[in-house]
C-alpha atoms as a PDB file:
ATOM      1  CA  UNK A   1       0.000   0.000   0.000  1.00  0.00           C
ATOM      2  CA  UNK A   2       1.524   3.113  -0.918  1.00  0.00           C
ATOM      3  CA  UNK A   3       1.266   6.368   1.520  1.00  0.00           C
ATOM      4  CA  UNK A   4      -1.483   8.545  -0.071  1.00  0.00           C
ATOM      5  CA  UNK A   5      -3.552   5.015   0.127  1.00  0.00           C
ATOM      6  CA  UNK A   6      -2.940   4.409   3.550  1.00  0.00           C
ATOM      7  CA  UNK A   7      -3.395   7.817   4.405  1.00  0.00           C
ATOM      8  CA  UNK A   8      -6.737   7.999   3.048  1.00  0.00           C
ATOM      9  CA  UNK A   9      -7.511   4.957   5.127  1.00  0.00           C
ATOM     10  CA  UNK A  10      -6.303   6.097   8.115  1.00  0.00           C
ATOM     11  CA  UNK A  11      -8.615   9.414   7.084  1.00  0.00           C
ATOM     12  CA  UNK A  12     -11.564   7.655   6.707  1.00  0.00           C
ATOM     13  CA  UNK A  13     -11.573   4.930   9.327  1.00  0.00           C
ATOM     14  CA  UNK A  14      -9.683   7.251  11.925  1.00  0.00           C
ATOM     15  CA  UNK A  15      -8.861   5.488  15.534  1.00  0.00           C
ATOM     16  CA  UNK A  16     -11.745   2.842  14.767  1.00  0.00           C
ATOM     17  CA  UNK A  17     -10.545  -0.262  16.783  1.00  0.00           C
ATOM     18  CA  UNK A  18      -9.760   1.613  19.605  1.00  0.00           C
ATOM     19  CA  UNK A  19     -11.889   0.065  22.953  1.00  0.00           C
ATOM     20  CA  UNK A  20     -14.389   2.431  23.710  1.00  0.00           C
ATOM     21  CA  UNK A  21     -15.060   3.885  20.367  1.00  0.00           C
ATOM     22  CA  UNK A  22     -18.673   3.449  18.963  1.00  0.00           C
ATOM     23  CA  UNK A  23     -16.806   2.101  15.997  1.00  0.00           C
ATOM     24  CA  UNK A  24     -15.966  -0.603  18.417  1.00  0.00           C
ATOM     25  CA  UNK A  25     -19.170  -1.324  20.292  1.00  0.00           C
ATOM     26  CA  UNK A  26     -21.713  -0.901  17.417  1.00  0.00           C
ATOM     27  CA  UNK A  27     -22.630  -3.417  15.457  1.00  0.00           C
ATOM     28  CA  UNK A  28     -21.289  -3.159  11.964  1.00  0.00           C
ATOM     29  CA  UNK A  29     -23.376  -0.345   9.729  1.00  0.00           C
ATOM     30  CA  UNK A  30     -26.400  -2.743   8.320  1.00  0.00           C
ATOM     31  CA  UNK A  31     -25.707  -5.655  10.808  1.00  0.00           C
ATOM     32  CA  UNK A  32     -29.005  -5.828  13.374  1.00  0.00           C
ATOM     33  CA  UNK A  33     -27.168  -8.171  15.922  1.00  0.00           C
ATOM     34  CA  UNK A  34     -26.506  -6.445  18.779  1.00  0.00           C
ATOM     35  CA  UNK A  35     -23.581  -4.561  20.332  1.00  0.00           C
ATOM     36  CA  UNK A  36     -20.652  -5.866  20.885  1.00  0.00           C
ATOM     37  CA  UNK A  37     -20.849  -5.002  24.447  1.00  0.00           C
ATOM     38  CA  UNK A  38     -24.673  -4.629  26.029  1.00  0.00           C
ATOM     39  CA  UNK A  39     -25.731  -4.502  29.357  1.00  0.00           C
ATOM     40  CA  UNK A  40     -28.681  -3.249  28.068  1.00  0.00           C
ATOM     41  CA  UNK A  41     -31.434  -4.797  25.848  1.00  0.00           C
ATOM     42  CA  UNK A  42     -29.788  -5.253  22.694  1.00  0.00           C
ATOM     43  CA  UNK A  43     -32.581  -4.749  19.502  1.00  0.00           C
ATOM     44  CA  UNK A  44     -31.681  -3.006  15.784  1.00  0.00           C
ATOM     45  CA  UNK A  45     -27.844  -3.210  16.773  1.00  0.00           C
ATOM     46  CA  UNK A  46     -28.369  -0.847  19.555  1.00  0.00           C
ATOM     47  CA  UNK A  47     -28.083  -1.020  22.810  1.00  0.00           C
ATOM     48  CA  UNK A  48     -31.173   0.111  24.750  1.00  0.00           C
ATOM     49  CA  UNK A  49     -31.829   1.171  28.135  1.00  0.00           C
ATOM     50  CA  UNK A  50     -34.969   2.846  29.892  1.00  0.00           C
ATOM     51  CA  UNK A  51     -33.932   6.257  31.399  1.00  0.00           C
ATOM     52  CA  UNK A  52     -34.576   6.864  35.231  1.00  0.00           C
ATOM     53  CA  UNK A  53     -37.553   9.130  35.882  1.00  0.00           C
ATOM     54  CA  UNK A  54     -37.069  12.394  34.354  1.00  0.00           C
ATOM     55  CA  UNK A  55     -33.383  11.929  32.928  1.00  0.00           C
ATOM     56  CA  UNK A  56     -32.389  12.338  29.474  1.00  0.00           C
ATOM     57  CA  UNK A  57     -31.004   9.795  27.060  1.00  0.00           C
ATOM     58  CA  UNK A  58     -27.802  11.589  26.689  1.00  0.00           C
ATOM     59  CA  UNK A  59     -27.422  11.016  30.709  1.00  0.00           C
ATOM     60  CA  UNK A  60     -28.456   7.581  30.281  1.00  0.00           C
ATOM     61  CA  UNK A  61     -26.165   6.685  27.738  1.00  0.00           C
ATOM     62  CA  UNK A  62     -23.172   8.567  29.656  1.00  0.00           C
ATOM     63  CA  UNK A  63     -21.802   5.777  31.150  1.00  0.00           C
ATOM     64  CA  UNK A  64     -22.587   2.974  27.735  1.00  0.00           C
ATOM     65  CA  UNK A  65     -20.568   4.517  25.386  1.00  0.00           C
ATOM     66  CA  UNK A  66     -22.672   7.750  24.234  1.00  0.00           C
ATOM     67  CA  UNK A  67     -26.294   8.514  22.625  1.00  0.00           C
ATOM     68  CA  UNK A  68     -26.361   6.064  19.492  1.00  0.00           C
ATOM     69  CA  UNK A  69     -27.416   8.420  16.542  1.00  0.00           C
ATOM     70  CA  UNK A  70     -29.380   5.774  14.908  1.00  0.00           C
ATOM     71  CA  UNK A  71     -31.203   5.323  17.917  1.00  0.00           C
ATOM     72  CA  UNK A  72     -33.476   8.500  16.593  1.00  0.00           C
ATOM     73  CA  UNK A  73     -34.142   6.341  13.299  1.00  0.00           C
ATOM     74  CA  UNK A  74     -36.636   4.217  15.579  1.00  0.00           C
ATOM     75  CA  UNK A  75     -37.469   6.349  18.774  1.00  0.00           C
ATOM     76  CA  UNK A  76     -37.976   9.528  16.712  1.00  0.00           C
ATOM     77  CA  UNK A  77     -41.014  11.093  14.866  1.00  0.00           C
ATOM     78  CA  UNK A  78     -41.810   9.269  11.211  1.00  0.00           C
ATOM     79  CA  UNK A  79     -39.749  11.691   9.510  1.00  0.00           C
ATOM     80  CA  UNK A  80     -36.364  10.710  11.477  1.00  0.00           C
ATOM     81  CA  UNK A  81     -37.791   7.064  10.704  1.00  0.00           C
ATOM     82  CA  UNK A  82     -39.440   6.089  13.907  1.00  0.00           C
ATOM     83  CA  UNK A  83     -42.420   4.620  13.954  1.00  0.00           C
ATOM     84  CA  UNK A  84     -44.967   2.885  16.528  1.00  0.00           C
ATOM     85  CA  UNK A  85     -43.982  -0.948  15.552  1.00  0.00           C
ATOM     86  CA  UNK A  86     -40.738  -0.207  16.399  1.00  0.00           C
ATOM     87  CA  UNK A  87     -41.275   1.724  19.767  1.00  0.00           C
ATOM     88  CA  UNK A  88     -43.678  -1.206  20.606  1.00  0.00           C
ATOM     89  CA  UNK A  89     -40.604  -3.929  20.004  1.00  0.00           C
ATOM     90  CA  UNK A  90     -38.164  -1.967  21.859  1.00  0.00           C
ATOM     91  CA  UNK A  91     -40.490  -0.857  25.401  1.00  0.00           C
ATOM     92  CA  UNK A  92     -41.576  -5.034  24.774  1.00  0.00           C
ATOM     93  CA  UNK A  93     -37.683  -5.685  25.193  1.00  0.00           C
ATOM     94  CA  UNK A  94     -36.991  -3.636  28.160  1.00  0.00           C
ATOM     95  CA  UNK A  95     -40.106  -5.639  29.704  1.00  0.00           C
ATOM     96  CA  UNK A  96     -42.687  -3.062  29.191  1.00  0.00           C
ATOM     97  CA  UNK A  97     -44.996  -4.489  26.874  1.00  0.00           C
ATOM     98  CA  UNK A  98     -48.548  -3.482  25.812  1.00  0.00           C
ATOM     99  CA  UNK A  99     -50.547  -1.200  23.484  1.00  0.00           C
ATOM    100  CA  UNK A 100     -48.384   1.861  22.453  1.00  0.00           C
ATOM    101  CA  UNK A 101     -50.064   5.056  21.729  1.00  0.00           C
ATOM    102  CA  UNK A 102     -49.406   7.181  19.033  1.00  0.00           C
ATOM    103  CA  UNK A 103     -49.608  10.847  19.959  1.00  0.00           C
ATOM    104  CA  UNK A 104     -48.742  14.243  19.718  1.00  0.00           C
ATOM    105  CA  UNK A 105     -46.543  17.294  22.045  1.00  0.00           C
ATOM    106  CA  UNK A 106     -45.739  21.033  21.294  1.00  0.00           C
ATOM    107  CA  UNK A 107     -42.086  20.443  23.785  1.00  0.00           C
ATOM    108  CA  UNK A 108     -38.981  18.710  24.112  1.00  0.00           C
ATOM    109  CA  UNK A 109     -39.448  15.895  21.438  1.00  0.00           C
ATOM    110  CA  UNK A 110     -39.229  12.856  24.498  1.00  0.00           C
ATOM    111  CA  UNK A 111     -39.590  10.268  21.460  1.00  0.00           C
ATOM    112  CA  UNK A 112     -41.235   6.742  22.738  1.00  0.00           C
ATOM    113  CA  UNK A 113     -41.539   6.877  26.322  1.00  0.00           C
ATOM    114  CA  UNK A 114     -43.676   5.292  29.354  1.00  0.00           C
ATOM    115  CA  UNK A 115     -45.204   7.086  32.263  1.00  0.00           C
ATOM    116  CA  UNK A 116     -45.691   5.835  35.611  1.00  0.00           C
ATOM    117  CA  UNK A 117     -49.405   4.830  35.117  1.00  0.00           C
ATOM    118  CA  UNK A 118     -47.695   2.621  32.497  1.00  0.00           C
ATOM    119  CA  UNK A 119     -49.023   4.627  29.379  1.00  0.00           C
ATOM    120  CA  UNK A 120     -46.764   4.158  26.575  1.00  0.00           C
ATOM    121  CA  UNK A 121     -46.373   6.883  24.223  1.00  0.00           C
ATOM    122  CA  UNK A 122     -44.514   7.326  20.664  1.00  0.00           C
ATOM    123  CA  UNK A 123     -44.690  10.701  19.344  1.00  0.00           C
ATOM    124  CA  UNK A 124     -45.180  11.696  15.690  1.00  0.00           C
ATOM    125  CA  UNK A 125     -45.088  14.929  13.504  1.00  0.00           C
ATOM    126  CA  UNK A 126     -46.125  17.599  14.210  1.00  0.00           C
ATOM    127  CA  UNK A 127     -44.249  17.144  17.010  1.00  0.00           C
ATOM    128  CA  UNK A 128     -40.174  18.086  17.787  1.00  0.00           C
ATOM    129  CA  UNK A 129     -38.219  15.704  16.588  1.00  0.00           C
ATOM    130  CA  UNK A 130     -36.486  13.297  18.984  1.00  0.00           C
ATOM    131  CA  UNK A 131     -34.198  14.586  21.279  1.00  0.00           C
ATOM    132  CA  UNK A 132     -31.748  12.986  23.558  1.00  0.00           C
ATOM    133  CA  UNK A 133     -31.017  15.895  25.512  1.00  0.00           C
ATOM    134  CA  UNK A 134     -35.259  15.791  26.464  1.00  0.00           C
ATOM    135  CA  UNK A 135     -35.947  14.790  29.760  1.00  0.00           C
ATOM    136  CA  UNK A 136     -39.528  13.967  30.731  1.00  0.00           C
ATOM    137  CA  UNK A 137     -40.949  16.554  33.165  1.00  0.00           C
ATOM    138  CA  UNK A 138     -39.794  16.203  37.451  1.00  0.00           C
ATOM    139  CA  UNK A 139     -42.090  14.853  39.661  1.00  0.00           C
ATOM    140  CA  UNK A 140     -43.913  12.852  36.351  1.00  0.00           C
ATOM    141  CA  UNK A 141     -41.723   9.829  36.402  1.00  0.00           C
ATOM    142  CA  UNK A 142     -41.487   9.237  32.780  1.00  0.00           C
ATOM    143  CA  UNK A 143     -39.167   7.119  31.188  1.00  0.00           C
ATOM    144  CA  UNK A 144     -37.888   7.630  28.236  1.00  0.00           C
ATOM    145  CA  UNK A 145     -36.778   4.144  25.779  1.00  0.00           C
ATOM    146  CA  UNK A 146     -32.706   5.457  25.076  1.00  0.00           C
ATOM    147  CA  UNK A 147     -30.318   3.491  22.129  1.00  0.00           C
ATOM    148  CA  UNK A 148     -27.166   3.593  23.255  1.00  0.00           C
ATOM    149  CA  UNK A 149     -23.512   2.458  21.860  1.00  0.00           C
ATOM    150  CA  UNK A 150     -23.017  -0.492  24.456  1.00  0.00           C
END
């Protein structure tokens, strides 16, 4: 390999390899098997965790590696790809099962979520697209379904 080649590689696949890297952890792009490293539910290739009563994804997924982008691709509104089949499979594999209901908010874009009366909610367009920096309201105990790297 000569040295423009294998600096272009080293360009485009950067420190991949490296422990810790979501290069690492993911699955490969396209593969749905899980994580490499899930202590988590692992569905789609990501790792998925419920958040703890009015805590965001991104402070969920703090200590598993990060907020998996692709994650919004099945949490978020239709238009980022989400949808209510899929936020009914992944609430069903943190142990959460039952009828989820397709709705509707003006704030924060909280994605699929469950409340403490166990209402399970996806939300669609109109509303803000999925956020993982949303937190579900204090003092409402909602939980929000968060993809994470591992």
């Amino acid at each position: 390999m000569d040295a423009s080649t294998d600096a272009a590689l080293d360009a485009a696949v950067g420190d991949a390899g490296q422990p810790g890297d979501a290069a690492t952890d993911a699955a490969p792009a396209g593969d749905s098997g899980p994580p490499l490293s899930c202590a988590g539910e692992p569905l789609f290739g990501i790792c998925w965790y419920l958040a703890a009563p009015s805590s965001s994804c991104n402070a969920t997924c703090s200590t598993h590696g990060g907020f998996a982008a692709s994650a919004s691709s099945y949490v978020g509104t239709s238009s980022q790809g989400g949808s209510v089949e899929k936020c009914t499979q992944i609430l069903t594999a943190l142990g959460q099962p039952g009828t989820v209901q397709k709705a509707t908010r003006d704030d924060d874009g909280l994605g699929c979520h469950i409340w403490s009366d166990a209402t399970r909610y996806w939300l669609d367009d109109p509303s803000p697209p999925f956020n993982p920096a949303a937190s579900t309201p204090s003092g409402l105990n909602g939980r929000i379904a968060c993809g994470c790297i591992r």
